[in-house]
C-alpha atoms as a PDB file:
ATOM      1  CA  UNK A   1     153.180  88.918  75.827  1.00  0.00           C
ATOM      2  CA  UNK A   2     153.004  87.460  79.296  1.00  0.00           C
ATOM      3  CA  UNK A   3     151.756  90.931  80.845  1.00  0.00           C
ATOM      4  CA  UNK A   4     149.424  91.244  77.898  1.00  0.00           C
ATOM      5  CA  UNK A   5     147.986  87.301  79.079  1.00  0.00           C
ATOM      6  CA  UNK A   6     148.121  88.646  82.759  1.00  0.00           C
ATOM      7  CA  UNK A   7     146.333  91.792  82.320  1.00  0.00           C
ATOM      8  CA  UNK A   8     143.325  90.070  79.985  1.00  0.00           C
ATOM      9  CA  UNK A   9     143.020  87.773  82.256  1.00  0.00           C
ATOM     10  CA  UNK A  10     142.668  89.645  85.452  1.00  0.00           C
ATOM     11  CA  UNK A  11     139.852  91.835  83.221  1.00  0.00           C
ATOM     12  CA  UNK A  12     137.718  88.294  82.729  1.00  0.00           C
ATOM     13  CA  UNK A  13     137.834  87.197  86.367  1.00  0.00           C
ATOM     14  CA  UNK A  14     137.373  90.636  87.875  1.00  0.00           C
ATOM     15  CA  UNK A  15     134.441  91.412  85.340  1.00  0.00           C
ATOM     16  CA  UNK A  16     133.031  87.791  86.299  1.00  0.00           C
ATOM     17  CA  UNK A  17     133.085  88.274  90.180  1.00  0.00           C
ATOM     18  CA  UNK A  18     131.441  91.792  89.354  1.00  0.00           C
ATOM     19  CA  UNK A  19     128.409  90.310  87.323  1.00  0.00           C
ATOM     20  CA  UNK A  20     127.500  87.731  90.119  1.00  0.00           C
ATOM     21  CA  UNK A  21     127.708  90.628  92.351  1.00  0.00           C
ATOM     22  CA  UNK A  22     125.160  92.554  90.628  1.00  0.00           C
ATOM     23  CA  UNK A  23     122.803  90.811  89.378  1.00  0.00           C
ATOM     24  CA  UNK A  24     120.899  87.494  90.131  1.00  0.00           C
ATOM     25  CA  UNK A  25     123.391  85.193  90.825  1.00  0.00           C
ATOM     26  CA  UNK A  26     123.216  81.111  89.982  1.00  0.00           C
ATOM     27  CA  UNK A  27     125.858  79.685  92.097  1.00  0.00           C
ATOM     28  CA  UNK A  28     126.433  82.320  94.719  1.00  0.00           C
ATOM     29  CA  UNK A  29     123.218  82.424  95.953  1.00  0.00           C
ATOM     30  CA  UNK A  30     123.834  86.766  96.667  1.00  0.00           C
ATOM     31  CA  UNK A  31     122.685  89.187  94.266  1.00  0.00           C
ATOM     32  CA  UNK A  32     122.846  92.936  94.601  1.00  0.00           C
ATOM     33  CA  UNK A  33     119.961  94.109  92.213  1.00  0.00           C
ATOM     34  CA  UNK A  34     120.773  96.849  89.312  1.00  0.00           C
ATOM     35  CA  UNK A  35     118.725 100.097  89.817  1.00  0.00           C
ATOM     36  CA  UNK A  36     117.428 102.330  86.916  1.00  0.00           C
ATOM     37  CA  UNK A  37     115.886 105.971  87.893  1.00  0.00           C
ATOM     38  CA  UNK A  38     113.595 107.448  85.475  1.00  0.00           C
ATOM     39  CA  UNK A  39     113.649 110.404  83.955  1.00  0.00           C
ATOM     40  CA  UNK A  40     117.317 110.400  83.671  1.00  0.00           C
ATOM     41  CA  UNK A  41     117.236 114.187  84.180  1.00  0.00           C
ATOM     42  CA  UNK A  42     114.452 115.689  86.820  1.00  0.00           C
ATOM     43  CA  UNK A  43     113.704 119.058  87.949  1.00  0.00           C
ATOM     44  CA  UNK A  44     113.220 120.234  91.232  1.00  0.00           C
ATOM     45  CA  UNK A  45     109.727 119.021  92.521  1.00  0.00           C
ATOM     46  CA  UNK A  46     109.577 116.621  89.818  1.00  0.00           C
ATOM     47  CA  UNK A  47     108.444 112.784  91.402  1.00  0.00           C
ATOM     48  CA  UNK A  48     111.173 110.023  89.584  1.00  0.00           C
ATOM     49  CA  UNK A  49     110.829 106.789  89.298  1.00  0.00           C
ATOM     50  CA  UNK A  50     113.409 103.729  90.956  1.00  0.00           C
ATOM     51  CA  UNK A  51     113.213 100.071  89.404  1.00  0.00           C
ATOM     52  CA  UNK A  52     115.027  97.176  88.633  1.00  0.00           C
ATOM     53  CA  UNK A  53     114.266  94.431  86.714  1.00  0.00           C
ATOM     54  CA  UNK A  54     116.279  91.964  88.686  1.00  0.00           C
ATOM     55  CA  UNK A  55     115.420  89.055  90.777  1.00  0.00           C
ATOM     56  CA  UNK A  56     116.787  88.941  94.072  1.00  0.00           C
ATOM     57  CA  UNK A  57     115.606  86.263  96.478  1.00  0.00           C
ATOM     58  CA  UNK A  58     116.062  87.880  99.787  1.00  0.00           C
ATOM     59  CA  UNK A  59     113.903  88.785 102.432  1.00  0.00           C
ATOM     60  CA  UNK A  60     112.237  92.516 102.417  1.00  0.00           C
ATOM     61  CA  UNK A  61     113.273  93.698 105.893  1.00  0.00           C
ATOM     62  CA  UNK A  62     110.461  94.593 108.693  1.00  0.00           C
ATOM     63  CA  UNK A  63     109.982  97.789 107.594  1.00  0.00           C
ATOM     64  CA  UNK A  64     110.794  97.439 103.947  1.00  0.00           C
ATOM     65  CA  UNK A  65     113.673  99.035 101.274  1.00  0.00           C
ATOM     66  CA  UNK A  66     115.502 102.473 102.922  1.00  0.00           C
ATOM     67  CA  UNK A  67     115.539 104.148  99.356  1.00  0.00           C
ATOM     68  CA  UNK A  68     117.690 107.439  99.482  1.00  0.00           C
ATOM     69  CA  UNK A  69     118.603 109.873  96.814  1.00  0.00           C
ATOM     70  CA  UNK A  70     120.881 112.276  97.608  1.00  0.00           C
ATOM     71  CA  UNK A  71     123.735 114.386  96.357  1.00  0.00           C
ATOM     72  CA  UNK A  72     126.675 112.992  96.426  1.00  0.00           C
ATOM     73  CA  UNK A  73     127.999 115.618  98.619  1.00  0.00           C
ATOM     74  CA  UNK A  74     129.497 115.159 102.136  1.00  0.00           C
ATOM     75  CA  UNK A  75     126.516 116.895 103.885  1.00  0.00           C
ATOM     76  CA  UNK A  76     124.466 116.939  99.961  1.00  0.00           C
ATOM     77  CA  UNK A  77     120.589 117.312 100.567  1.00  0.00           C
ATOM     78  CA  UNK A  78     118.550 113.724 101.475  1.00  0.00           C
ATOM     79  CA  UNK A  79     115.180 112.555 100.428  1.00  0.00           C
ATOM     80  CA  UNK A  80     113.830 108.761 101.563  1.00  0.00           C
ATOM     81  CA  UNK A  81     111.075 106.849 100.992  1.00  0.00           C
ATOM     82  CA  UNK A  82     110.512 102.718 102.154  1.00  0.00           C
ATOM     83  CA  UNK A  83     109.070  99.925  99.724  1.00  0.00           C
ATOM     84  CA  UNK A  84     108.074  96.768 101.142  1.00  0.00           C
ATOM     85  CA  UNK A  85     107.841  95.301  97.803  1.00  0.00           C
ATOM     86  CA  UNK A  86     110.232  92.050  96.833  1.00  0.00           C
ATOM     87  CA  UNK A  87     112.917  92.515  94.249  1.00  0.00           C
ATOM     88  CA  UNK A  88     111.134  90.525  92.048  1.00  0.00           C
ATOM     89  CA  UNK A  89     111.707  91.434  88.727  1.00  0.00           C
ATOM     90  CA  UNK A  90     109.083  94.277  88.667  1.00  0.00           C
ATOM     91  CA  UNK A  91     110.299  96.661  91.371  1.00  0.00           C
ATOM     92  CA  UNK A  92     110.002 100.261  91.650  1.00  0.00           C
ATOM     93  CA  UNK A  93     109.114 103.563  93.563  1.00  0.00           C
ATOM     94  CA  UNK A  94     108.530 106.518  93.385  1.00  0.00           C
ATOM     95  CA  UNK A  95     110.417 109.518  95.304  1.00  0.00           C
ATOM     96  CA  UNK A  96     109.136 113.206  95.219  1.00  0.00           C
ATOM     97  CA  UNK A  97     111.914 115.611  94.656  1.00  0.00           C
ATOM     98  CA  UNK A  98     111.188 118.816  96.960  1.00  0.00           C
ATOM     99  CA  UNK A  99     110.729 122.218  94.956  1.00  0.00           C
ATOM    100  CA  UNK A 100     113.905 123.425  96.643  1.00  0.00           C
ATOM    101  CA  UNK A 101     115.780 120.503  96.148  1.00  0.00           C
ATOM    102  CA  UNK A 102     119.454 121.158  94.484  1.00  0.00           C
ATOM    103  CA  UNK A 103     120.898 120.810  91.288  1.00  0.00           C
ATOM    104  CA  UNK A 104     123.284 118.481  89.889  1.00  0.00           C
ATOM    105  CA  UNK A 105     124.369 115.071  90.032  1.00  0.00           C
ATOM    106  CA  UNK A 106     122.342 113.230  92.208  1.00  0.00           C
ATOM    107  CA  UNK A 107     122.374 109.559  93.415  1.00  0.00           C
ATOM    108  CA  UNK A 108     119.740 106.461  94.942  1.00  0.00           C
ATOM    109  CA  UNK A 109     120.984 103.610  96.684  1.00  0.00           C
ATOM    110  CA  UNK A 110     118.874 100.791  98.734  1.00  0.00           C
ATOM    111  CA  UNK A 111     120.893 101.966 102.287  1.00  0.00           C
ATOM    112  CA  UNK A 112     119.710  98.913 104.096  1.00  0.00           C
ATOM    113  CA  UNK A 113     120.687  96.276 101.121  1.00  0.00           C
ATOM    114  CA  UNK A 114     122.790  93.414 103.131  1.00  0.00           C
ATOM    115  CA  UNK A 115     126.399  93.226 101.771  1.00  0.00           C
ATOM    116  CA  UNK A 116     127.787  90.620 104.222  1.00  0.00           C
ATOM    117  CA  UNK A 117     127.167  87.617 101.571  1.00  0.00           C
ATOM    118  CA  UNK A 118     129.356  89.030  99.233  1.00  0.00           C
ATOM    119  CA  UNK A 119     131.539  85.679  98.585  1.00  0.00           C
ATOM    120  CA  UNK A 120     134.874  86.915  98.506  1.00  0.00           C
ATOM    121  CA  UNK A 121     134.592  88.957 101.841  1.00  0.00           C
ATOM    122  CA  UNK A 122     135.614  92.195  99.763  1.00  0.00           C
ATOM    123  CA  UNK A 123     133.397  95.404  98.578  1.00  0.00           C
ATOM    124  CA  UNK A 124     130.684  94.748  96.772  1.00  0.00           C
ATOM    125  CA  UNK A 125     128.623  97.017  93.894  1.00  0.00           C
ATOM    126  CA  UNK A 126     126.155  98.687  95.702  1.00  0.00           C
ATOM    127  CA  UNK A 127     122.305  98.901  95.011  1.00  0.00           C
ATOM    128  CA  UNK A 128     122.761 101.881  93.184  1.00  0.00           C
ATOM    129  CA  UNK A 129     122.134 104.441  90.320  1.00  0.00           C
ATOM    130  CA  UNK A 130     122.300 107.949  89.002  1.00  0.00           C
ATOM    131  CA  UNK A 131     120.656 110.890  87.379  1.00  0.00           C
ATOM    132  CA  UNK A 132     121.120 114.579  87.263  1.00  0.00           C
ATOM    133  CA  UNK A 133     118.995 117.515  88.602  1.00  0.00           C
ATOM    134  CA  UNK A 134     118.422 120.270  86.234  1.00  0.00           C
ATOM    135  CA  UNK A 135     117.283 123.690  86.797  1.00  0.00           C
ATOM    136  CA  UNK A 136     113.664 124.327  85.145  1.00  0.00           C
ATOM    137  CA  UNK A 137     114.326 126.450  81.827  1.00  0.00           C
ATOM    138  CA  UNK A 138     112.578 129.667  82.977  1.00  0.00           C
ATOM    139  CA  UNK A 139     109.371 130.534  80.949  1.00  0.00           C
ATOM    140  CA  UNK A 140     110.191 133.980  78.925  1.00  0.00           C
ATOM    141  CA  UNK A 141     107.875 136.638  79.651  1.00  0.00           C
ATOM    142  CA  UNK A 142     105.700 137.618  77.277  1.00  0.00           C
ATOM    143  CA  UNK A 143     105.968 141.077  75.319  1.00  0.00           C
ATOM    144  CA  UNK A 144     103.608 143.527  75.785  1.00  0.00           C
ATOM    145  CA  UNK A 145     101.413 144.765  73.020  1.00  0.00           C
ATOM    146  CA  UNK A 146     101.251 148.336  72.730  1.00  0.00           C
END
C-alpha cells in the first residue's frame, strides 16, 4: 500500500511541476507556451499553420520567435521562419513546406524560447509540437476513349 501512496503521489507532483511549466503560470512567473500546428497532416509544398492560445508574458526577442520545423532526424531537413508577435493568446504563423520537402514525422519548436527560469533548475517542456508529412495521393490517369 505504501508503494501504491508513493507512486500516486510522485504522479500529482510531477504532473503539477509539468503544468506550470507549460502553460501560463500564476506563481512561477515562467511559462513555456503549448503549440498547435494545423493541418495535422501536410503535404509537401503545403503552407501550415503554428499557434498557441497561451499567454506568456515575456519579451519577443530583437529579432522575434526562431520557429523551426524539422524532421526529427539527426541531420532531418530544416525550414524557419521569425514572428515578432507576443505570445498573447492569439499567436500564430505560418511556414511554407518546400515541394521537395520529406515525408514523415515532422516537428516545430520556438528554438530561441528562454528555458533558464525553469524553477527547479531541471529540463523543462519545450515550445513544441508535431504533425506528419504525407505523400500527395497521386491523381490516376485518365483512360482513354477509343
Amino acid at each position: 500500500m505504501r508503494g501504491f501512496v508513493a507512486i500516486g503521489l510522485a504522479v500529482v507532483v510531477g504532473a503539477g511541476a509539468l503544468s506550470a511549466c507549460t502553460s501560463s503560470s500564476g506563481g512561477s512567473g515562467f511559462c513555456v507556451p503549448r503549440l498547435t500546428v494545423r493541418p495535422g497532416t501536410a503535404h509537401p509544398g503545403d503552407t501550415v499553420t503554428v499557434s498557441s492560445s497561451d499567454v506568456c508574458d515575456v519579451p519577443v526577442p530583437d529579432r522575434g520567435w526562431t520557429v523551426s520545423v524539422r524532421q526529427p532526424l539527426e541531420d532531418g531537413r530544416e525550414v524557419t521562419v521569425r514572428s515578432a508577435d507576443p505570445f498573447d493568446g492569439s499567436w500564430s504563423t505560418s511556414v511554407a513546406l518546400p515541394a521537395d520537402f520529406p515525408v514523415g514525422e515532422t516537428s516545430v519548436g520556438i528554438d530561441n524560447w528562454d528555458y533558464s527560469s525553469c524553477d527547479d533548475g531541471a529540463s523543462c517542456a519545450a515550445a513544441s509540437g508535431d504533425f506528419r508529412v504525407r505523400a500527395p495521393t497521386p491523381t490516376p490517369m485518365p483512360t482513354p476513349t477509343p
